[in-house]
Protein backbone atom coordinates (compact mmCIF):
# COMPACT_ATOMS: atom_id res chain seq x y z
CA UNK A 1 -97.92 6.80 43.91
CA UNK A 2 -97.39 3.03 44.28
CA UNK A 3 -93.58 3.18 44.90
CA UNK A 4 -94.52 5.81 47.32
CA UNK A 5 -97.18 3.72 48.91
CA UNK A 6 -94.73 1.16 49.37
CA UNK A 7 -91.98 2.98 51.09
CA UNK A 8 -94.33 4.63 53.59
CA UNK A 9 -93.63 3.75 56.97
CA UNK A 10 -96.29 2.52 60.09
CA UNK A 11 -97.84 5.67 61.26
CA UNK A 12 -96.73 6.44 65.06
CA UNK A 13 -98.73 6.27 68.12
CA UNK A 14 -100.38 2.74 67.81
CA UNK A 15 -102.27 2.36 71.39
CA UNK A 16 -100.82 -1.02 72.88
CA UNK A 17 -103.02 -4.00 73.53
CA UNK A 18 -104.87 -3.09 76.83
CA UNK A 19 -107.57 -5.17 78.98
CA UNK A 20 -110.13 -3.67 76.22
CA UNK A 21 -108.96 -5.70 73.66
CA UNK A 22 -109.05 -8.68 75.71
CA UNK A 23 -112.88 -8.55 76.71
CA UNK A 24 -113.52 -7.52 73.12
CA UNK A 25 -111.73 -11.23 72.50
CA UNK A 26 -114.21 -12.66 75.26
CA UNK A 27 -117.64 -10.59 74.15
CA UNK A 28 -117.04 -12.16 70.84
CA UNK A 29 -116.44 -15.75 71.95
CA UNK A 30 -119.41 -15.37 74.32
CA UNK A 31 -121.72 -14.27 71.01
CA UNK A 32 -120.49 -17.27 69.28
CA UNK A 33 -121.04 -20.08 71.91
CA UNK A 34 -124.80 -18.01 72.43
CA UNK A 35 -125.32 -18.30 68.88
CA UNK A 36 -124.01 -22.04 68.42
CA UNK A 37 -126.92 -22.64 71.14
CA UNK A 38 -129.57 -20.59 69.85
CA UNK A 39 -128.91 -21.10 65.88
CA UNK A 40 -129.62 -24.91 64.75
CA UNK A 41 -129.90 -23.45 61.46
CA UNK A 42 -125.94 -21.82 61.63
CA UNK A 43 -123.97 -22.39 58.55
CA UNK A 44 -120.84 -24.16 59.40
CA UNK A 45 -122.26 -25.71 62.87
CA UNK A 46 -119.80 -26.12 65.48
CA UNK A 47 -117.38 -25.29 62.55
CA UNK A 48 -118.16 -21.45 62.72
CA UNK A 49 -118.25 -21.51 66.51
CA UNK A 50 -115.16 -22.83 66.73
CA UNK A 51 -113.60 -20.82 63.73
CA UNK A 52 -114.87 -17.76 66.22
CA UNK A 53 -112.57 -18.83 69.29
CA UNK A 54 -109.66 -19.38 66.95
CA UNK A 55 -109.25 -15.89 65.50
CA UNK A 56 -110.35 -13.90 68.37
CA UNK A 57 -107.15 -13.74 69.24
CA UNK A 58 -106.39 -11.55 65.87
CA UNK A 59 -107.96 -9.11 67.93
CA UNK A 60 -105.06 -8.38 70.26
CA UNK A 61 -103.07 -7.95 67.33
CA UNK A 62 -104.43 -6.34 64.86
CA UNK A 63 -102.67 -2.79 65.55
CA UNK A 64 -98.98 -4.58 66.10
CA UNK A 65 -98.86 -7.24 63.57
CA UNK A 66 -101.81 -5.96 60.71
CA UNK A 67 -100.80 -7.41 58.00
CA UNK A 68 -100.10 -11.16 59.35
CA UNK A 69 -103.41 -10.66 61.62
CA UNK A 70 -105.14 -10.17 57.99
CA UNK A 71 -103.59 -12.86 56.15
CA UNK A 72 -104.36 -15.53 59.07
CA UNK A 73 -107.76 -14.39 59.29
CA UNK A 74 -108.92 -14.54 55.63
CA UNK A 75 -106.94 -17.62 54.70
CA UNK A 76 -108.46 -19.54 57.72
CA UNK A 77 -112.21 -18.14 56.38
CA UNK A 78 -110.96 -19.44 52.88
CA UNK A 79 -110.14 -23.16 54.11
CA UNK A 80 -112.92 -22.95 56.63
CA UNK A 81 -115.44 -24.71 54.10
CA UNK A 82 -113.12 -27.45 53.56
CA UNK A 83 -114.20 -29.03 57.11
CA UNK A 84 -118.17 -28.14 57.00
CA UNK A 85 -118.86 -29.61 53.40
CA UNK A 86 -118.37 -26.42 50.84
CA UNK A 87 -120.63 -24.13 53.44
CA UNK A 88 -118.81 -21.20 54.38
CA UNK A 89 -119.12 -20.71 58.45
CA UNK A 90 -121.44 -17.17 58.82
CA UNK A 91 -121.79 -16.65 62.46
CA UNK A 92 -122.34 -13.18 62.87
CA UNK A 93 -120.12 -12.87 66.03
CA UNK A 94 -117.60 -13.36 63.03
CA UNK A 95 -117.88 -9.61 61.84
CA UNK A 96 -115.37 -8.78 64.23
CA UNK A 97 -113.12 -9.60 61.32
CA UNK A 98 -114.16 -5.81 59.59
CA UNK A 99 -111.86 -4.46 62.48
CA UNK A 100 -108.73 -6.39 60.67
CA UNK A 101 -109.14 -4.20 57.21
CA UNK A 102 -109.66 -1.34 59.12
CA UNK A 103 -106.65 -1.84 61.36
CA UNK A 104 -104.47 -2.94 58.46
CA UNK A 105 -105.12 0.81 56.39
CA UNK A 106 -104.86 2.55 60.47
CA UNK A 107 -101.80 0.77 61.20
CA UNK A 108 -99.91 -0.76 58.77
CA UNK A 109 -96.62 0.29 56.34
CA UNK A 110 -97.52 0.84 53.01
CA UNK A 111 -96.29 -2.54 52.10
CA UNK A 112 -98.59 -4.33 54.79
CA UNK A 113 -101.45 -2.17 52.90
CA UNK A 114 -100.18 -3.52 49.20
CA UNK A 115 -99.97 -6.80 50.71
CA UNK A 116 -103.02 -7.37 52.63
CA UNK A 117 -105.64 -5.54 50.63
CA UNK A 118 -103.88 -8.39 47.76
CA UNK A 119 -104.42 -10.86 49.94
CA UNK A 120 -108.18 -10.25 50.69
CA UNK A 121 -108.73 -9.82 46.97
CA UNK A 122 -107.37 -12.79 46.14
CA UNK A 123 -109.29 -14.71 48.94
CA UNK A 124 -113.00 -13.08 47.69
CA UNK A 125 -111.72 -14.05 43.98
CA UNK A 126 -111.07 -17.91 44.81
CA UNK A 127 -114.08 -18.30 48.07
CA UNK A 128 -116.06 -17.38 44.11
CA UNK A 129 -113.98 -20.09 42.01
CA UNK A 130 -114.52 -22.49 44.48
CA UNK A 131 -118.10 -21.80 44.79
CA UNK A 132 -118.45 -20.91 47.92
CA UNK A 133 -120.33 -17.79 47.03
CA UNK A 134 -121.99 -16.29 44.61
CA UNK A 135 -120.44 -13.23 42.93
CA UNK A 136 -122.69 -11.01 43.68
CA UNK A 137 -122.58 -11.95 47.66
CA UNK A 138 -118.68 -11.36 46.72
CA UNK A 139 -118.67 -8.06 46.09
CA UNK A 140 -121.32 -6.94 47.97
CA UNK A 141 -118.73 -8.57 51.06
CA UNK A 142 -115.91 -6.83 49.23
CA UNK A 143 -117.68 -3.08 49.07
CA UNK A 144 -118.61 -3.64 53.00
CA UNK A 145 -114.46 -4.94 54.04
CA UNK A 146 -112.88 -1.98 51.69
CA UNK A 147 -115.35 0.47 52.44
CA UNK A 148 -114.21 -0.46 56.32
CA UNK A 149 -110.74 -0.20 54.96
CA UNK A 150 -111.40 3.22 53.57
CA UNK A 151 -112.48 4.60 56.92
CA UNK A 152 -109.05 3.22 58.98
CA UNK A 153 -107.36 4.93 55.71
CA UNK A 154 -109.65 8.56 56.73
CA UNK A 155 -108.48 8.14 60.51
CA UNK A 156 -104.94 7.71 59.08
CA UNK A 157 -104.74 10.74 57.05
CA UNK A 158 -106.87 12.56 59.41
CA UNK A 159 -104.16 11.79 62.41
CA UNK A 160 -101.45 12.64 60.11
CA UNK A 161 -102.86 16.20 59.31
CA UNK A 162 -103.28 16.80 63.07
CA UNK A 163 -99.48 15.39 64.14
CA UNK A 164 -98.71 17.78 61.03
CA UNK A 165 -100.67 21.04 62.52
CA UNK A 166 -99.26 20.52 65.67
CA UNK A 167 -95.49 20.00 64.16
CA UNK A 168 -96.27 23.98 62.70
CA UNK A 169 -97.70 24.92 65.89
CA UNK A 170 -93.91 23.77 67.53
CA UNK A 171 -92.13 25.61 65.30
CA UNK A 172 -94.25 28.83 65.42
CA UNK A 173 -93.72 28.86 69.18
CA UNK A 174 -89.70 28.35 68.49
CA UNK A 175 -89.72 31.22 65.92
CA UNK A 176 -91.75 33.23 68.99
CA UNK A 177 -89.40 32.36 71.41
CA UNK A 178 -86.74 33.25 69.58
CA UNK A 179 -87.81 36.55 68.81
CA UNK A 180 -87.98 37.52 72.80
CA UNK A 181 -85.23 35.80 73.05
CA UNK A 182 -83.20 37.60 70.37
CA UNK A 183 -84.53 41.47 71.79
CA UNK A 184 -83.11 40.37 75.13
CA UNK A 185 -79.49 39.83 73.83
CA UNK A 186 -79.78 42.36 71.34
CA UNK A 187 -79.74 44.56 74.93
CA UNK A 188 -77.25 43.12 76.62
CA UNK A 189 -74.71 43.57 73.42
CA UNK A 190 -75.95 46.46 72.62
CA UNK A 191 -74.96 47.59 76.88
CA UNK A 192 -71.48 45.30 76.42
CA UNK A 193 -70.75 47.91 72.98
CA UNK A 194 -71.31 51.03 75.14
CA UNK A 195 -69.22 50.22 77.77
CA UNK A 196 -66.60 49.32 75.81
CA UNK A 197 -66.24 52.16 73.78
CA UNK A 198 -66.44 54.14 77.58
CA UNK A 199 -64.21 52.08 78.85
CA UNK A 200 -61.60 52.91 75.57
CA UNK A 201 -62.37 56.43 75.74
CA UNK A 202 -61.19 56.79 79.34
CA UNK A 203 -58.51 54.89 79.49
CA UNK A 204 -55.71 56.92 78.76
CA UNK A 205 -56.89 59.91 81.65
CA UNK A 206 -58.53 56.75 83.92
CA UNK A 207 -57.08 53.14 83.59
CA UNK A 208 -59.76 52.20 86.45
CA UNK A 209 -62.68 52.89 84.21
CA UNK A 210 -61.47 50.40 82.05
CA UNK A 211 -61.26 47.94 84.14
CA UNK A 212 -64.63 48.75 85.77
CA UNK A 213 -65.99 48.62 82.04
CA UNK A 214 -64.44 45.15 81.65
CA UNK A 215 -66.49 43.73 84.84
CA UNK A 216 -69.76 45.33 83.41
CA UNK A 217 -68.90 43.93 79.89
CA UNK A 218 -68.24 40.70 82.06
CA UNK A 219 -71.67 40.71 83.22
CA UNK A 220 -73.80 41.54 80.03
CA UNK A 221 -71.78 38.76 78.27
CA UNK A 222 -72.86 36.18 81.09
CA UNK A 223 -76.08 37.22 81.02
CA UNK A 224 -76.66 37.31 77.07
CA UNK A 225 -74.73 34.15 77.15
CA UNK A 226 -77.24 32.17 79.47
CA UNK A 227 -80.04 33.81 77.49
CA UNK A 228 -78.79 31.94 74.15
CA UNK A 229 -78.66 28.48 75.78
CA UNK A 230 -82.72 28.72 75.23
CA UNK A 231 -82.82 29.96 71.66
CA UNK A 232 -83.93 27.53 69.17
CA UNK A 233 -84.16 29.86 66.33
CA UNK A 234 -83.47 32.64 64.80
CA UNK A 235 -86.77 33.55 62.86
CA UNK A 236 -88.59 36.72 63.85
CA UNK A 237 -92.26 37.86 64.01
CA UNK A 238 -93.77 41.44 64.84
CA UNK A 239 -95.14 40.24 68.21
CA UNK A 240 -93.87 41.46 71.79
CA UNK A 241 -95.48 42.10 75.00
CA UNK A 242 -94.96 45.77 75.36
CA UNK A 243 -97.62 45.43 77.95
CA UNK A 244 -99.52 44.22 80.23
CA UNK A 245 -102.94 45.20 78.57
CA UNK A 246 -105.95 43.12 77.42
CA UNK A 247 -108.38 46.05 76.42
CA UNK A 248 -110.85 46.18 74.01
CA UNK A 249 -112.63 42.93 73.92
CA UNK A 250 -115.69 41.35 75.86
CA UNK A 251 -115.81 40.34 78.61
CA UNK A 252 -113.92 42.41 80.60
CA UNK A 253 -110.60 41.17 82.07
CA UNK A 254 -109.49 41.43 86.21
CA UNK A 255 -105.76 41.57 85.74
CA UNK A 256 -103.53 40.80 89.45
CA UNK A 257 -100.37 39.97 88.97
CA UNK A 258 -98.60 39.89 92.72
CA UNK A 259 -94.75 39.29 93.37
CA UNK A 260 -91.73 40.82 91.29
CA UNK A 261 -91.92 39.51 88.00
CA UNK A 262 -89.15 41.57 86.48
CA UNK A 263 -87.10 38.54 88.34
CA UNK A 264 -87.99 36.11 86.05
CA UNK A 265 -85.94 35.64 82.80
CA UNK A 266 -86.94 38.01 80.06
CA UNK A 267 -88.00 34.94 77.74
CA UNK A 268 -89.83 33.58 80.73
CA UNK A 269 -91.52 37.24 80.96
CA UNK A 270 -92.17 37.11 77.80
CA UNK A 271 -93.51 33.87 78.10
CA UNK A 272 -96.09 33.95 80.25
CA UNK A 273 -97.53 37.31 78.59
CA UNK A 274 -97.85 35.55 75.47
CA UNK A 275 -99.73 32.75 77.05
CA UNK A 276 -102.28 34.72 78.98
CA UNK A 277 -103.01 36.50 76.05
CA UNK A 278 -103.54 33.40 74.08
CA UNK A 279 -105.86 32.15 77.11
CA UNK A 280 -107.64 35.48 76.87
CA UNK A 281 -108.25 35.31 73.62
CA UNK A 282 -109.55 31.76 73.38
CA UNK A 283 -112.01 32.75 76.31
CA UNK A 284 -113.38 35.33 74.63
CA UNK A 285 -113.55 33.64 71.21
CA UNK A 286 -115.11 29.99 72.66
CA UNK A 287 -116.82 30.97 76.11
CA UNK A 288 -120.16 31.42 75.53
CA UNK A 289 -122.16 33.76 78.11
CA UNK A 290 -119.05 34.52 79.94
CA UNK A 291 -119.49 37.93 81.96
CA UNK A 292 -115.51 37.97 83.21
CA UNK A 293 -111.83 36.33 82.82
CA UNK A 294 -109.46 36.80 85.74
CA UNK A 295 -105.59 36.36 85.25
CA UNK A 296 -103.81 35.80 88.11
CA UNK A 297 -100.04 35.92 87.85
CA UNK A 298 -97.99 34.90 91.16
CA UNK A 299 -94.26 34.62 91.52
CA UNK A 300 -92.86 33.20 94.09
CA UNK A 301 -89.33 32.23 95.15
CA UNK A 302 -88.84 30.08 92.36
CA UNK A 303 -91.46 29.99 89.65
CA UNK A 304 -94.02 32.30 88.35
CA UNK A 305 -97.59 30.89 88.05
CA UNK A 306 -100.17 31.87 85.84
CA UNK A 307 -104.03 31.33 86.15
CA UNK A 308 -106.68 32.51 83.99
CA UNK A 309 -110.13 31.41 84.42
CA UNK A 310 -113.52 32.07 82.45
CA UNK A 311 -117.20 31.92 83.69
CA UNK A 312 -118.42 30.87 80.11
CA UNK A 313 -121.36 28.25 79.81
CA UNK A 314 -119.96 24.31 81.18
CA UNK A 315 -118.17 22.69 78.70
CA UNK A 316 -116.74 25.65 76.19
CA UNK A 317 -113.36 24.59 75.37
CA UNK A 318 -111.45 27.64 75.65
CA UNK A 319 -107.95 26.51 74.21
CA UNK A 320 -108.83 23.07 73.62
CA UNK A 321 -107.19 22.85 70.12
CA UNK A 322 -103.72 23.89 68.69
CA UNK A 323 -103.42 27.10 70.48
CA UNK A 324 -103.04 25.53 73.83
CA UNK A 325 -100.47 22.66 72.34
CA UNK A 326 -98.45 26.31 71.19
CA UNK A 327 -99.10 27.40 75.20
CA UNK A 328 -97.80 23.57 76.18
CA UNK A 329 -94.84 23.99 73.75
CA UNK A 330 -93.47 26.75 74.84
CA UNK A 331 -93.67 26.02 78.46
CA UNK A 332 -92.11 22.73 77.38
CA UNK A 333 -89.53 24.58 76.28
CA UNK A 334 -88.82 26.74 79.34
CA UNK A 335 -88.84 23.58 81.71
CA UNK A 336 -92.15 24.98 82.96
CA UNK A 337 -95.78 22.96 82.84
CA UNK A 338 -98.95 24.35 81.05
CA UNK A 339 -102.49 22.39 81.99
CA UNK A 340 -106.08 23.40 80.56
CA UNK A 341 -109.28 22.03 81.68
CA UNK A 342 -113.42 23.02 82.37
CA UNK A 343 -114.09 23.90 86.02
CA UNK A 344 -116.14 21.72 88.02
CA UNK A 345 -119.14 24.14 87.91
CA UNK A 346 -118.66 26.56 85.17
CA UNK A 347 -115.95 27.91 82.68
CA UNK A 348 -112.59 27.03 81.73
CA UNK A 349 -109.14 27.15 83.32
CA UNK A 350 -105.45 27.46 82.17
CA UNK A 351 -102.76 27.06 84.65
CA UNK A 352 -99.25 27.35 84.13
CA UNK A 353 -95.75 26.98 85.87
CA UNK A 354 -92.55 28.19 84.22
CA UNK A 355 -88.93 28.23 86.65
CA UNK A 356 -87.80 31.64 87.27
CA UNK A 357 -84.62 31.23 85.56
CA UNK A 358 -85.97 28.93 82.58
CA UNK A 359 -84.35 25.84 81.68
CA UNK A 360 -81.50 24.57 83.36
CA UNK A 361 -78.38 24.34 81.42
């Protein structure tokens, strides 16, 4: 476990500083020069206030640079006494400093973790050699900073699990895919055979049918051919959208589906079948009080579009989890767009856009 710890890497998708960390800097400086004013009494003096404005800045760094944000922090809290007589500064506007521990277990490699939570060990172990404060006050301080520590370390594993889910969700939609994908080809060589063996049969009596076999065999291959450009798999499952049907289920769905939609792909077909249903069932599984779900499925010259809509109570997030990042995957993966969202009044929405033709190659 500790050579493990060590190795691990930062996790991804730190947000980048933004204007919020800045006016968390200034709300914090504010606090202190307030408190420097109002507190006669404040350990440390000027010393504290000060001490404030000079690690604020540890705020707009704490998610890029953890570990040296830490060490700066508690080392400057360690020497701080040094210049106020042996009284350790305790403005309160200086609990922003929980955030550091908390960014360093969010944030950091496993060797900025090792290192840091070292680090503020060893300053709570010396701030009590050099009697600065009591042991007890110690570890009461050190329960609050790891317990602080212990929650960025819960948010960690917690967005790990989640980048995790939706990595399965990916591949699930890939091994989907592939299955249309792998039906549709199956027909096309399965055609290019039959011709073929037509085309061998009658050429002795009819050397034009095998040359008229050739152009279909021609054809098949081209299509099968552009048809394999999308596949990104070749694991099957038992699902296929033999039809149009959502039966048996409350509420009731209006189905209108308007333009030719036999001119789309097959895998884009297939595609948007398998996300209406998905959108259908997440209505009727998280809508509450919803009397009706409408699918609408358009194509037009280029695309095919596909909205379904719910008139479940405000605010029912039907699709809000990993099934629509599957329905955003594998319009991803088509070159198409897939958007979810509550209507303005009631109910939920899922739109979708996928190119005629799927991806271009």
């Amino acid at each position: 476990m500790p050579r493990s710890l060590w190795t691990e890497p930062r996790p991804p998708g730190a947000p980048p500083r933004s204007w919020r960390d800045w006016a968390l800097a200034g709300v914090f400086c504010l606090l202190a020069v307030l408190e420097g004013l109002t507190r006669p009494d404040l350990p440390g003096g000027i010393v504290a206030v000060v001490l404030v404005f000079a690690l604020a800045p540890t705020l707009l760094f704490r998610r890029s640079h953890p570990l040296l944000m830490v060490v700066i922090a508690f080392a400057a809290t360690l020497l701080a006494p040094l210049f106020t007589d042996g009284v350790p500064p305790e403005a309160r506007s200086l609990t922003f400093l929980l955030l550091l521990p908390y960014s360093l277990l969010r944030w950091g490699s496993g060797r900025d973790i090792v290192i840091g939570v070292a680090a503020i060990a060893a300053k709570m172990v010396l701030s009590v050699v050099a009697s600065q404060m009591t042991a007890s006050t110690a570890l009461a301080g050190a329960a609050v900073t790891f317990g602080v520590a212990a929650w960025g370390a819960a948010m960690r594993y917690r967005s790990s699990a989640r980048l995790r889910e939706l990595d399965r969700v990916r591949i699930v939609e890939r091994e989907r895919l592939a299955r249309d994908l792998h039906d549709t080809v199956a027909h096309h060589v399965s055609a290019m055979a039959i011709r073929a063996q037509a085309g061998l049969a009658m050429a002795p009596s009819d050397p034009a049918a095998a040359t008229d076999a050739l152009r279909v065999i021609e054809a098949e291959a081209s299509k099968a051919l552009s048809e394999m450009r999308t596949v990104v798999a070749a694991l099957r499952d038992d699902l296929s959208p033999r039809a149009w049907s959502f039966d048996g289920g409350e509420p009731p769905v209006d189905l209108d589906v308007s333009g030719d939609l036999s001119r789309a792909a097959p895998a884009v077909g297939a595609a948007v079948f398998r996300m209406a249903q998905e959108a259908v069932t997440n209505a009727r599984r998280h809508a509450s009080h919803a009397t009706r779900i409408e699918v609408r499925v358009k194509t037009d010259a280029t695309a095919v579009h596909l909205h379904v809509t719910d008139d479940g109570s405000p605010g029912a997030p039907a699709g809000g989890g990993f099934g629509l990042a599957g329905m955003r995957e594998r319009a991803h993966l088509l070159g198409g767009t897939c958007t979810a969202g509550p209507n303005p009044d009631r109910g939920w929405t899922v739109t979708a856009t996928l190119p005629l033709e799927g991806p271009a190659t």
